[in-house]
Protein backbone atom coordinates (compact mmCIF):
# COMPACT_ATOMS: atom_id res chain seq x y z
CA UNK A 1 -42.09 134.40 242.96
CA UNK A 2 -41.22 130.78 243.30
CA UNK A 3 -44.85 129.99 243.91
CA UNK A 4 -45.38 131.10 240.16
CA UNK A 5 -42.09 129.40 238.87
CA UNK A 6 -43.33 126.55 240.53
CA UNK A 7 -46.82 126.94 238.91
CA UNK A 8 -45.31 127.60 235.03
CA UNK A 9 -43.10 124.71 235.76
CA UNK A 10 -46.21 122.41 236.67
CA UNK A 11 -48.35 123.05 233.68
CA UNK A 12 -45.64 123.44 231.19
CA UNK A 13 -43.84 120.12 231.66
CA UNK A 14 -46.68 118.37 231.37
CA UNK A 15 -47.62 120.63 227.79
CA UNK A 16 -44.79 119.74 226.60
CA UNK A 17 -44.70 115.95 227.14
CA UNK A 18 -48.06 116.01 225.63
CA UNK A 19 -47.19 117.60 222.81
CA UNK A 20 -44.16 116.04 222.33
CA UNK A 21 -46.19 112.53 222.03
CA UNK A 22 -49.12 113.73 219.84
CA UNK A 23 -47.42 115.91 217.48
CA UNK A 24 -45.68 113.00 215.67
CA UNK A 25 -49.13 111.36 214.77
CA UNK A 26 -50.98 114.89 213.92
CA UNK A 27 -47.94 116.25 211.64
CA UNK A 28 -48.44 114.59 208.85
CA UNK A 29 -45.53 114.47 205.65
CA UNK A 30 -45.33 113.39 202.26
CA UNK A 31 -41.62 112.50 201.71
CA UNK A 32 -40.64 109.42 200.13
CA UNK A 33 -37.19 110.36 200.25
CA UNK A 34 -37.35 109.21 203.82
CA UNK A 35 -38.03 105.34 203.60
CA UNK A 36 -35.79 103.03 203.69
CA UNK A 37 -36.14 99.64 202.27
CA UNK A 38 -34.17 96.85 202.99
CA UNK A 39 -33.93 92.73 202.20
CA UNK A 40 -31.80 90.13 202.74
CA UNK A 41 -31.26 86.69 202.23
CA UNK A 42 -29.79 83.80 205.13
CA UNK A 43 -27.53 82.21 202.58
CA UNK A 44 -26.19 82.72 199.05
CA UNK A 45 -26.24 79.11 198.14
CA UNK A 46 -28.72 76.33 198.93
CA UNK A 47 -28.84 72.70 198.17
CA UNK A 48 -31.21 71.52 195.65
CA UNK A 49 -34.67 70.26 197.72
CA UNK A 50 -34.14 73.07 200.66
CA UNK A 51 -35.65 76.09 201.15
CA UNK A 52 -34.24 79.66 201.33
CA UNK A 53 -35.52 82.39 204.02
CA UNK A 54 -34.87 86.09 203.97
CA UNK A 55 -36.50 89.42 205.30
CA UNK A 56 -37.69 92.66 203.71
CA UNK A 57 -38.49 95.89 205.92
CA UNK A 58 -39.84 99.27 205.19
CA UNK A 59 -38.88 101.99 207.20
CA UNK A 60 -40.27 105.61 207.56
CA UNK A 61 -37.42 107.32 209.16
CA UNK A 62 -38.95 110.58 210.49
CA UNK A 63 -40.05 111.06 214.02
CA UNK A 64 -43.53 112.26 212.16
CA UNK A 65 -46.00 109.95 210.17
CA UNK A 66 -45.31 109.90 206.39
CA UNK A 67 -48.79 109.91 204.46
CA UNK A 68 -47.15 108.62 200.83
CA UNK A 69 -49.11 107.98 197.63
CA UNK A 70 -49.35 104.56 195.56
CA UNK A 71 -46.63 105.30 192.61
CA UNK A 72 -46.54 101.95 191.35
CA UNK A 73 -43.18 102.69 189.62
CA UNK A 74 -42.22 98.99 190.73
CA UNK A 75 -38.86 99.12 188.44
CA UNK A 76 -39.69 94.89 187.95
CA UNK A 77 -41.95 92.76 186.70
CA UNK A 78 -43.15 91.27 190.24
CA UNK A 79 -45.19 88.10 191.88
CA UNK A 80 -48.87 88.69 192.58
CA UNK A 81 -50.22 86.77 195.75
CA UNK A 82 -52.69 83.98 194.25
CA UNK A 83 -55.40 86.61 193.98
CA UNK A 84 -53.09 88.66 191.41
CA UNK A 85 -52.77 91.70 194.10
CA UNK A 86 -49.62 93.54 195.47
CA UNK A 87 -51.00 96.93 194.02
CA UNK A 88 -51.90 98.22 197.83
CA UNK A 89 -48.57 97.15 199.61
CA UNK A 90 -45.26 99.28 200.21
CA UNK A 91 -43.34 96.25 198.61
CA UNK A 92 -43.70 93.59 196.19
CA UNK A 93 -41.22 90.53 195.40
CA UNK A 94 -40.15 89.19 192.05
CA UNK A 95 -38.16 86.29 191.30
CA UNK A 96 -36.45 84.98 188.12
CA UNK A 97 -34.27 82.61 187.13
CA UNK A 98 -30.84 83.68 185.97
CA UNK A 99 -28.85 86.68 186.91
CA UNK A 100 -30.57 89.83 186.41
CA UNK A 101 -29.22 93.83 186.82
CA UNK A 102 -31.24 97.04 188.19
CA UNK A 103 -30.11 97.83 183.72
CA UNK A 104 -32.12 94.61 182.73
CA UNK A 105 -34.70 92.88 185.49
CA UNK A 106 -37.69 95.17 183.90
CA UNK A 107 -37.39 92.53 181.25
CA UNK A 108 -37.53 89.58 183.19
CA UNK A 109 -40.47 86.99 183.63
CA UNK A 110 -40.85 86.61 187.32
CA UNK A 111 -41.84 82.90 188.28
CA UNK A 112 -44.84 82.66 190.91
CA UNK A 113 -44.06 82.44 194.03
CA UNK A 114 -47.20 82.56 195.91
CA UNK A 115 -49.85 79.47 195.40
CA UNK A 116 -52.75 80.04 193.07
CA UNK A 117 -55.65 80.86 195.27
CA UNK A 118 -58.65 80.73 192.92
CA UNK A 119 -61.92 81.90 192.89
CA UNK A 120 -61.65 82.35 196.69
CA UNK A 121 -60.18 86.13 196.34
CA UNK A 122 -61.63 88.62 198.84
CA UNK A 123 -62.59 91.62 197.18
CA UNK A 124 -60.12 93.91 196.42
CA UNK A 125 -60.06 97.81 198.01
CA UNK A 126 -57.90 100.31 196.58
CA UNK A 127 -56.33 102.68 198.48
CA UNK A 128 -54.46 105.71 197.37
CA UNK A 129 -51.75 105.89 200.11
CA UNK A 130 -49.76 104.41 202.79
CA UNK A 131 -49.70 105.86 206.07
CA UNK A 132 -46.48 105.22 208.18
CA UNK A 133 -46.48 106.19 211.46
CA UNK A 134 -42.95 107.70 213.22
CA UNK A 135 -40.41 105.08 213.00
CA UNK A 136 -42.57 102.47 211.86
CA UNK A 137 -41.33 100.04 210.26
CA UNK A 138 -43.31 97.38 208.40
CA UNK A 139 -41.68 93.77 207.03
CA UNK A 140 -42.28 90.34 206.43
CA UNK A 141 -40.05 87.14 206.53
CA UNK A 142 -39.69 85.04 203.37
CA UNK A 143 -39.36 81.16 202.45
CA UNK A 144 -38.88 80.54 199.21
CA UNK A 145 -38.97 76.63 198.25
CA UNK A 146 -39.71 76.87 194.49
CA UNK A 147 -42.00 78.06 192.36
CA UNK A 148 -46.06 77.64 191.58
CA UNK A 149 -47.54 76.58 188.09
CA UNK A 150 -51.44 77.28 187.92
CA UNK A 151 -53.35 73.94 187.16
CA UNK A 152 -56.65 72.60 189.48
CA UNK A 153 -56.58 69.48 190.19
CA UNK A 154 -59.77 67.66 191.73
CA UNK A 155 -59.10 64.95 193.99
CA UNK A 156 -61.19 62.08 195.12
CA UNK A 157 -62.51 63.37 198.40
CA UNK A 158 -63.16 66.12 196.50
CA UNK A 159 -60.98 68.80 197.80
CA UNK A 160 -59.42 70.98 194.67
CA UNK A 161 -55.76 72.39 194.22
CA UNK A 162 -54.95 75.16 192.01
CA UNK A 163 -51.50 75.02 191.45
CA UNK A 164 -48.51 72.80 191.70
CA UNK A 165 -45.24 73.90 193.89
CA UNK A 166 -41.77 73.45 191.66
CA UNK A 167 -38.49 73.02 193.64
CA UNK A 168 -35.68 75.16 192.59
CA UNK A 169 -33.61 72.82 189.60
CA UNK A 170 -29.83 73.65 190.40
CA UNK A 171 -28.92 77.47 188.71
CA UNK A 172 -28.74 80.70 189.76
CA UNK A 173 -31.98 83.13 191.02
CA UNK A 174 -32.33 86.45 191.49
CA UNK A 175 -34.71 88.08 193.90
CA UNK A 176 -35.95 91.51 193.50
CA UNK A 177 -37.61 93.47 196.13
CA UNK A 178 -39.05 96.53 194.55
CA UNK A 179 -41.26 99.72 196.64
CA UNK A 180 -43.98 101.42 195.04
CA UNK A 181 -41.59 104.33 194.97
CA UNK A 182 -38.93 103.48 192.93
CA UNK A 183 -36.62 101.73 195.48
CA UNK A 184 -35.18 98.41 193.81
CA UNK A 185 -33.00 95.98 196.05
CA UNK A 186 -31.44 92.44 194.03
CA UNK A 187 -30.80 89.40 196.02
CA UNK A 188 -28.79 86.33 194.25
CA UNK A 189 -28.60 82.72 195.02
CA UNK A 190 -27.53 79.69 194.02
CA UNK A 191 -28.90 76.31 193.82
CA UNK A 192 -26.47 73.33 193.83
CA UNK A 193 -27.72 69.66 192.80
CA UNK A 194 -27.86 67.04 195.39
């Protein structure tokens, strides 16, 4: 009797540790409902000439991967990256000048915040979904030191710039961090003059 306790015991432990670390990455969900986006900013206010740094995370908070389509209902107007892409992230960034609402920041003009890249895009691949994995969480840390204008300059070793990088003038921004699932977070800060 304790031979065959012993024996269930010894192959069902092991079962059910194996289990218990595959089926998280076999089950697969669709539920948007359990993300959770976050952002922030280090400071509210910055002196005119300095930079500003933040964070933004995405987190699938089921113990199972979360297989989610590409909504794109962004809820902003957002920044591309210089190659005019954010279409395949979780997240995209937008960034205005002035003081904006979740009511009004659909209107807003963002202001580029990524450098022109030009012709040197890779070629984009669409993908239909994002797969997070249990827990995962993906993120990214931020600077922010002004804004871009798109221009090309050719200089005289021959080396070419596409765009021109703005500091901040003194006045109030606001940063929005939008998901491809309707999640909308609004950051403000101020700029002071020297």
């Amino acid at each position: 009797m304790r031979r065959s306790v012993k024996k269930v015991i010894g192959v069902t432990v092991p079962t059910v540790l194996f289990l218990a670390l595959v089926i998280p990455y076999v089950y697969v969900v669709h539920d948007t409902d359990a993300l959770r986006l976050e952002s922030s900013l280090d400071q509210a206010t910055v002196v005119e000439g300095n930079d500003i740094y933040g964070t933004i995370t995405e987190q699938n908070m089921l113990l199972v991967t979360n297989d989610l389509p590409l909504l794109g209902n962004w809820r902003a107007s957002l920044s591309t990256d210089g190659c005019g892409s954010f279409f395949n992230t979780a997240y995209g960034l937008g960034l205005y000048e002035g003081r904006y609402t979740a009511e009004n920041v659909s209107t807003a003009k963002s202001m580029m915040i990524y450098p022109p890249s030009g012709p040197h895009c890779p070629a984009m691949v669409c993908a239909n979904s994002i797969r997070f994995r249990p827990l995962q969480t993906i993120g990214s840390s931020l600077s922010l030191g002004g804004y871009w204008t798109e221009n090309t300059t050719t200089h005289t070793d021959g080396s070419v710039t596409y765009g021109t990088l703005h500091p901040f003038v003194p006045g109030t921004y606001t940063l929005a961090v939008a998901d491809q699932w309707g999640r909308l977070i609004l950051r403000y800060f101020k700029v002071l003059a020297r």
